[in-house]
Protein backbone atom coordinates (compact mmCIF):
# COMPACT_ATOMS: atom_id res chain seq x y z
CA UNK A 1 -4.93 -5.28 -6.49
CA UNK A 2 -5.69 -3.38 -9.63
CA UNK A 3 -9.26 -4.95 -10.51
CA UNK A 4 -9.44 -2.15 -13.47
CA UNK A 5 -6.57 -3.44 -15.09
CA UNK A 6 -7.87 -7.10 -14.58
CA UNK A 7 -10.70 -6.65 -16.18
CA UNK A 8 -9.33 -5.10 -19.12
CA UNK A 9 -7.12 -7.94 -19.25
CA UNK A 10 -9.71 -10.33 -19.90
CA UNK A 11 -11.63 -8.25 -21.82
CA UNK A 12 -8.73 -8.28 -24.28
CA UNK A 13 -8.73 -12.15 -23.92
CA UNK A 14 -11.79 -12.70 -24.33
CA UNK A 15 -11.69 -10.55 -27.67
CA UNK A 16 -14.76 -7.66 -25.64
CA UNK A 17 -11.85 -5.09 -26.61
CA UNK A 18 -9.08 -4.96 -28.78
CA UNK A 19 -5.15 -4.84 -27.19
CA UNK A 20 -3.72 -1.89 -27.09
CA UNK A 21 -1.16 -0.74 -29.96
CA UNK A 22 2.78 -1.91 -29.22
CA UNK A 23 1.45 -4.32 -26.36
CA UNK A 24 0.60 -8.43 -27.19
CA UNK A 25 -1.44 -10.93 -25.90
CA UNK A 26 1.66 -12.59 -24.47
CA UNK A 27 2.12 -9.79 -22.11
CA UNK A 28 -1.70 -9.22 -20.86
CA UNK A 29 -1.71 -13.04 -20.40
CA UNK A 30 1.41 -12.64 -18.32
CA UNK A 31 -0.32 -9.85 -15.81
CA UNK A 32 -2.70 -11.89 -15.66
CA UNK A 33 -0.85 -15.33 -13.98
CA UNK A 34 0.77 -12.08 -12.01
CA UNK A 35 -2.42 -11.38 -11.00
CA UNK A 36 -3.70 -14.69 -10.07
CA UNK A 37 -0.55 -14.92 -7.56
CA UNK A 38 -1.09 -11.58 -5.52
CA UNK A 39 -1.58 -12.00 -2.20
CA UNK A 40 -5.24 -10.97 -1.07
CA UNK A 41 -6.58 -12.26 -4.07
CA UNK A 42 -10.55 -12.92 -3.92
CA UNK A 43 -10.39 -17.32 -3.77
CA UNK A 44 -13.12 -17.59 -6.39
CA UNK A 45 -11.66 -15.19 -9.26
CA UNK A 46 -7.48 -16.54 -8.46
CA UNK A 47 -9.49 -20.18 -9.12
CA UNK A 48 -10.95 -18.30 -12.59
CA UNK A 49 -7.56 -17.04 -13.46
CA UNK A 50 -5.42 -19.97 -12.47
CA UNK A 51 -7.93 -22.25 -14.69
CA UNK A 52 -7.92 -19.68 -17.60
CA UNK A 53 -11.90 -19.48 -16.84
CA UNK A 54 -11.17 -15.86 -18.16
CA UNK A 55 -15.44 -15.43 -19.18
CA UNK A 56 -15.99 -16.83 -16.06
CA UNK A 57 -13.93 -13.96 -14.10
CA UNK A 58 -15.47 -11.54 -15.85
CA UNK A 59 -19.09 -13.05 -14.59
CA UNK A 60 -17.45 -13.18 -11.36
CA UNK A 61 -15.77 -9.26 -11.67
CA UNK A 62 -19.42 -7.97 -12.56
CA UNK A 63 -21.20 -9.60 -9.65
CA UNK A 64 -18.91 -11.78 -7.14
CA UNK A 65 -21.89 -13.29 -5.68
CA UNK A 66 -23.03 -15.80 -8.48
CA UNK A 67 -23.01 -19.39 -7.40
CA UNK A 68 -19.87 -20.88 -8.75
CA UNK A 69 -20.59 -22.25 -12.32
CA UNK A 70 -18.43 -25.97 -13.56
């Protein structure tokens, strides 16, 4: 699991840093549902990704043990 490329996935999402040139939203949203699918995946950031809680994961990516926000 590539947590580098993760997180610049939802920085791009969450507008922290802008997409790289010849590449669209479309397809960083796409690696992203990949993402939320791989096997091994940490529970609490495949529930941020399969919700689209993309600030959220990025909470989560900087310090995985935060109580769980709703």
């Amino acid at each position: 699991m590539n947590f580098d490329q993760i997180r610049y996935d939802l920085e791009c999402i969450t507008q922290q840093r802008a997409v790289d040139q010849g590449e669209s939203l479309r397809e960083v949203l796409s690696r992203l549902d990949t993402a939320s699918e791989e096997p091994g995946i940490p529970e609490r950031l495949e529930h941020y990704l399969t919700k689209r809680s993309y600030v959220k994961a990025l909470e989560w990516l900087d310090n995985p043990d935060l109580p769980h926000k709703t």
